[in-house]
Protein backbone atom coordinates (compact mmCIF):
# COMPACT_ATOMS: atom_id res chain seq x y z
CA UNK A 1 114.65 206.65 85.81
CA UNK A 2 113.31 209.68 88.10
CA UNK A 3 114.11 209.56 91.39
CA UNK A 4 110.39 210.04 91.95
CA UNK A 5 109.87 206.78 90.31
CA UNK A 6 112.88 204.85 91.70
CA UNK A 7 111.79 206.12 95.63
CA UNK A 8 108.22 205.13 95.19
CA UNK A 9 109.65 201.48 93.83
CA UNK A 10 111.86 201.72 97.03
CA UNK A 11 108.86 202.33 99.19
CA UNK A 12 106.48 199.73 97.91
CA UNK A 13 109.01 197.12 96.17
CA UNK A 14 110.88 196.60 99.35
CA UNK A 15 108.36 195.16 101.37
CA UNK A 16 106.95 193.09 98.38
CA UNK A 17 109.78 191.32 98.05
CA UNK A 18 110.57 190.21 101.79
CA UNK A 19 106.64 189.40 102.10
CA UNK A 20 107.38 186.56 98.86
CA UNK A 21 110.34 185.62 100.45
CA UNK A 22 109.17 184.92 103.82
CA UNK A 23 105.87 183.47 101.86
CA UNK A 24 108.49 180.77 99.91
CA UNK A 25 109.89 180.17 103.79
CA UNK A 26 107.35 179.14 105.08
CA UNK A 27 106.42 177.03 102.39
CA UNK A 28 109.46 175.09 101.87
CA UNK A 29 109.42 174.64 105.22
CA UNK A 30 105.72 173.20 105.72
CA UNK A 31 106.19 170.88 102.63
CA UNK A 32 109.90 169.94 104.22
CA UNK A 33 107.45 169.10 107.42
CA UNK A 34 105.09 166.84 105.41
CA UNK A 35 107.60 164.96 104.37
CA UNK A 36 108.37 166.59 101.16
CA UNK A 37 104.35 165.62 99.88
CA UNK A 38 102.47 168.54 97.89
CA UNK A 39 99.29 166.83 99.17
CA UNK A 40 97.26 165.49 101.86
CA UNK A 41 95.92 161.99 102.13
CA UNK A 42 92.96 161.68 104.81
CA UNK A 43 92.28 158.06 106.01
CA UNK A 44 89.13 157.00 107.87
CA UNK A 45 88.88 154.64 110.49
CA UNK A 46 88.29 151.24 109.37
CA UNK A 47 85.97 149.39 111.23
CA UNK A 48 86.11 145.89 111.54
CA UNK A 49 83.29 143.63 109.39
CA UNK A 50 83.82 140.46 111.98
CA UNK A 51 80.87 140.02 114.25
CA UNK A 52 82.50 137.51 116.44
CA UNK A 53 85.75 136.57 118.02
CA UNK A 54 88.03 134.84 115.64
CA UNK A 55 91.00 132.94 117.12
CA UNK A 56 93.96 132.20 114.63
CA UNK A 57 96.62 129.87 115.61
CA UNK A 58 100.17 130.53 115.37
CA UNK A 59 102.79 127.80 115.53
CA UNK A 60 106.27 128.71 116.21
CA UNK A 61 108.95 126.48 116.31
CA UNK A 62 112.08 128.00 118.43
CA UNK A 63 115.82 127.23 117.59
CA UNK A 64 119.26 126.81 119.74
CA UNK A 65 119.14 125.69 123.60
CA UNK A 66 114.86 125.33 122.95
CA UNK A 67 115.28 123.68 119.80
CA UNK A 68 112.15 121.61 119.23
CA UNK A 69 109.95 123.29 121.46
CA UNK A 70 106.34 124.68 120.19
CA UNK A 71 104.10 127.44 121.61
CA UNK A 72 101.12 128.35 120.30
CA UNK A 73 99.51 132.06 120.33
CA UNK A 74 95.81 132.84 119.79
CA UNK A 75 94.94 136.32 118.32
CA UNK A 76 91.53 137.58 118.96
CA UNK A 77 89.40 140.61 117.41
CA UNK A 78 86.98 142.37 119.34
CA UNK A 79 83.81 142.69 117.16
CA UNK A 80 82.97 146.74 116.83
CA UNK A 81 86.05 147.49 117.19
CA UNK A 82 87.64 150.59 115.02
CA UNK A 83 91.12 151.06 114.00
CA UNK A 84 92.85 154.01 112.20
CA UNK A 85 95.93 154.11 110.10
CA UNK A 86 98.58 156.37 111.71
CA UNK A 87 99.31 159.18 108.95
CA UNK A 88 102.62 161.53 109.35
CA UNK A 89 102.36 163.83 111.80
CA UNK A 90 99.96 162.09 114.03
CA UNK A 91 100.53 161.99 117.76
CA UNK A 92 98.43 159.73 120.25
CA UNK A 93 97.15 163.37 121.84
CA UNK A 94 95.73 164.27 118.07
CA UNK A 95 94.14 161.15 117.18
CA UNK A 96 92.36 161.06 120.76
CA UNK A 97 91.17 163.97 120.03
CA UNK A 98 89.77 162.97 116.54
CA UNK A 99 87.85 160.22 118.04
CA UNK A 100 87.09 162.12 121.65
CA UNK A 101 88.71 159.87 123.53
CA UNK A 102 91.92 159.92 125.88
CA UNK A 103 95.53 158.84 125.35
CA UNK A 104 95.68 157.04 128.05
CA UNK A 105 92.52 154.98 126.61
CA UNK A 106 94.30 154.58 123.51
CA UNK A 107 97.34 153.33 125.27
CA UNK A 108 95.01 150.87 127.09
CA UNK A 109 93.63 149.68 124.01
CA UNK A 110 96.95 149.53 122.06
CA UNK A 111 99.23 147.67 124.84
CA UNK A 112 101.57 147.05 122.51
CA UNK A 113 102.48 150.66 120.83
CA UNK A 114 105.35 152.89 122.51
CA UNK A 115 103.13 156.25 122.06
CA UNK A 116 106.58 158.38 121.70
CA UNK A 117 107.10 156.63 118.39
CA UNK A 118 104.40 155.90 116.12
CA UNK A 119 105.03 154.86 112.70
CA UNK A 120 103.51 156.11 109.04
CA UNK A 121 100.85 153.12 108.21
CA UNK A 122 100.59 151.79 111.90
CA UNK A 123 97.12 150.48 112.66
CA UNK A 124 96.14 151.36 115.88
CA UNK A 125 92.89 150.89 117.78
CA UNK A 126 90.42 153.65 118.90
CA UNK A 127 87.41 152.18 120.07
């Protein structure tokens, strides 16, 4: 090979070949991110088709030193209400700002979610 030819492969090869490797990088590393999935599922919000409050009765029946004892819980649903299912990668901060609302409304609505760890498939209220 001339050593015309072999500089100009130098020149231009070089850089080529750190561009596709920093290309893979940051590749591997995004899909590592997403948990390893070469695609992205989108959920909607799912709104709720009850028009009225429904209460559901729960009977729970405790054992050792309250053995015997009942309580009963009612669970309500707010009519117009709209859930969404949390997807990876989600934060409380990025679904507010899907649905233009504020974490700390979300956190009202939700009393029950610990905002520093939200789980894949978690249904969580937004309106």
């Amino acid at each position: 090979m001339d050593p015309r030819r072999r500089q100009e492969l130098t020149r231009y090869g070089a850089p080529a070949a750190f561009l596709a490797a920093v290309t893979i990088a940051v590749i591997l590393i995004k899909a590592g991110l997403n948990g390893g999935s070469g695609s992205t599922t989108t959920v909607e919000a799912l709104p709720t088709t009850s028009t009225a409050t429904k209460p559901t009765t729960t009977k729970l029946v405790l054992t050792g030193p309250q053995a015997g004892t009942t309580t009963t819980a009612t669970e309500t649903t707010t009519p117009g209400a709209v859930y969404y299912i949390v997807e990876s990668g989600d934060t409380l901060g990025s679904i507010a700002e899907k649905y233009s609302t504020t974490v700390d409304e979300l956190i009202t609505l939700n009393p029950g979610i610990d905002p520093t760890a939200l789980h894949i498939g978690q249904k969580i209220r937004v309106k």
